[in-house]
C-alpha atoms as a PDB file:
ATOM      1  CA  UNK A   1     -17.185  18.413  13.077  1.00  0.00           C
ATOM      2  CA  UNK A   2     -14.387  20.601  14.032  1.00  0.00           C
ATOM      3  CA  UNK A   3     -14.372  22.280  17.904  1.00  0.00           C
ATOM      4  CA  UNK A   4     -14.820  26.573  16.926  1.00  0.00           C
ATOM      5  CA  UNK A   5     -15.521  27.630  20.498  1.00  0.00           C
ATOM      6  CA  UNK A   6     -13.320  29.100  23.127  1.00  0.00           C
ATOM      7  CA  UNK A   7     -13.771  27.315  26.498  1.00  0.00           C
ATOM      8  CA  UNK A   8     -15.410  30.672  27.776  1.00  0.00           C
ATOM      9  CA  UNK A   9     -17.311  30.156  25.080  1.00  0.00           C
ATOM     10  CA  UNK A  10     -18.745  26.460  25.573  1.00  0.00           C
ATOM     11  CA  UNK A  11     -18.978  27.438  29.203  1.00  0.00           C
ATOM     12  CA  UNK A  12     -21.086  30.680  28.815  1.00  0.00           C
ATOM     13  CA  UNK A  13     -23.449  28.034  26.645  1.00  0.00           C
ATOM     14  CA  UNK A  14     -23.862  24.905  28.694  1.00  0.00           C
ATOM     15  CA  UNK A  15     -24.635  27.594  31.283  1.00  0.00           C
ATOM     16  CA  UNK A  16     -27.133  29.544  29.753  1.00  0.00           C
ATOM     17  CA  UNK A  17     -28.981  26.576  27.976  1.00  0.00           C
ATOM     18  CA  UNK A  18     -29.505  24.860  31.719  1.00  0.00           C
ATOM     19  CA  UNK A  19     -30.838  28.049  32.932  1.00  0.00           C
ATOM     20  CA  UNK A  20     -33.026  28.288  29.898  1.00  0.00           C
ATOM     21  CA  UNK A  21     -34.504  24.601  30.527  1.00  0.00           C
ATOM     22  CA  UNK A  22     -34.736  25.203  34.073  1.00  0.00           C
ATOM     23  CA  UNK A  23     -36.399  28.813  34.185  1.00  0.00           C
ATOM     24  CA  UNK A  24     -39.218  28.019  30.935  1.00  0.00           C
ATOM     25  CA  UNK A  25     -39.710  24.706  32.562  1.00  0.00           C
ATOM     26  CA  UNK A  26     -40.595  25.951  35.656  1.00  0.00           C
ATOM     27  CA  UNK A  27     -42.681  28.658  35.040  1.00  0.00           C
ATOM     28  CA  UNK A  28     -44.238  27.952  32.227  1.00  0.00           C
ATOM     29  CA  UNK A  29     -47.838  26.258  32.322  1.00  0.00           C
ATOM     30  CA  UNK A  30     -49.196  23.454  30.922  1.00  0.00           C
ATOM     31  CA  UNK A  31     -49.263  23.000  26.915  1.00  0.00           C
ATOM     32  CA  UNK A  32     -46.465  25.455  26.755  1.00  0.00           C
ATOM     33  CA  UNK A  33     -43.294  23.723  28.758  1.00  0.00           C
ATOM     34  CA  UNK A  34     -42.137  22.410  25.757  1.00  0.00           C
ATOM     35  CA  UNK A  35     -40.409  26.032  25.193  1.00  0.00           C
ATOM     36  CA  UNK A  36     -37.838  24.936  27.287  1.00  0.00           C
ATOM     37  CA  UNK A  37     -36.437  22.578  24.587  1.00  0.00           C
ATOM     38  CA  UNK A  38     -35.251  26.061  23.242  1.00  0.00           C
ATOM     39  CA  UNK A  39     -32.356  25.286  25.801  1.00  0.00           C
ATOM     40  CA  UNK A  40     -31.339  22.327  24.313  1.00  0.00           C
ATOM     41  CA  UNK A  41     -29.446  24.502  21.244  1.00  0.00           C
ATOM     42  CA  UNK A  42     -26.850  26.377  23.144  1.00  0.00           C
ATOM     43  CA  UNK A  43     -26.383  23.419  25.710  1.00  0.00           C
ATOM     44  CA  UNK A  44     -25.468  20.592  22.865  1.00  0.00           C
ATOM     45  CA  UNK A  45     -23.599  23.288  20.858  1.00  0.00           C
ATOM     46  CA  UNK A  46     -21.634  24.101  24.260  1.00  0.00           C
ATOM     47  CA  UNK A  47     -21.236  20.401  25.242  1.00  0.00           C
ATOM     48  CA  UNK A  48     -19.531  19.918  21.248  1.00  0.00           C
ATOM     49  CA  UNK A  49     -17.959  22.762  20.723  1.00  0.00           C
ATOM     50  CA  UNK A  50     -19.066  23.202  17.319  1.00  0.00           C
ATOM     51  CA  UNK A  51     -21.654  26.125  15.927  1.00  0.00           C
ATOM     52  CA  UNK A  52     -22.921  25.824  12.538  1.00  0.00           C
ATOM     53  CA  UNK A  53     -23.628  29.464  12.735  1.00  0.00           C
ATOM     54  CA  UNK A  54     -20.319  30.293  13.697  1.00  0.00           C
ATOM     55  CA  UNK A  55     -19.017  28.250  11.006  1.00  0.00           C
ATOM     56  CA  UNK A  56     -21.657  30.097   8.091  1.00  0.00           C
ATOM     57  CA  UNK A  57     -20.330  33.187   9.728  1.00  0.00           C
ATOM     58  CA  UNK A  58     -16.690  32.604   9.512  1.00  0.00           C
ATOM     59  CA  UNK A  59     -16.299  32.771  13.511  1.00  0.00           C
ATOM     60  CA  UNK A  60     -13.995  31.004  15.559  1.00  0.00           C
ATOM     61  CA  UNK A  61     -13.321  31.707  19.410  1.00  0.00           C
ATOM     62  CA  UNK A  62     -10.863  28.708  19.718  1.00  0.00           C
ATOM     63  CA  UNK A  63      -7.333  29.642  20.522  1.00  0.00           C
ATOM     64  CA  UNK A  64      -5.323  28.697  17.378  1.00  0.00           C
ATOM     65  CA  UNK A  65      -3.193  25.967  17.819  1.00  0.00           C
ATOM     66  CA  UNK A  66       0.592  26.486  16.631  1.00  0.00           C
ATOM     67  CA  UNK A  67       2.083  23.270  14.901  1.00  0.00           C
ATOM     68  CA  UNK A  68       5.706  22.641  16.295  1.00  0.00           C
END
């Protein structure tokens, strides 16, 4: 799979998927902490660098590499 996030990018995700896990698993109750897996989708996609949305969508925040 080929890396199509920025490092901002993949940042701003691990970020906001740990917060995600953390926050729904903490205050949600009971049957319904298992919301928090929710987080797991931006923190894998930021931890590979690779969206398949961004890749249906034709998006790519990775700085383009120039071949010498």
């Amino acid at each position: 799979m080929p890396v199509n996030e920025g490092s901002m990018d993949r940042l701003i995700r691990v970020i906001v998927g740990l917060v995600i896990i953390v926050v729904l698993a903490v205050f949600l109750h009971g049957e319904n902490k298992w919301w928090a897996v929710v987080g797991l989708v931006p923190l894998i996609t930021g931890i590979t660098g690779f969206c398949g949305l961004y890749t249906l969508l034709g998006i790519k925040t990775c700085p383009v590499k120039k071949h010498s």
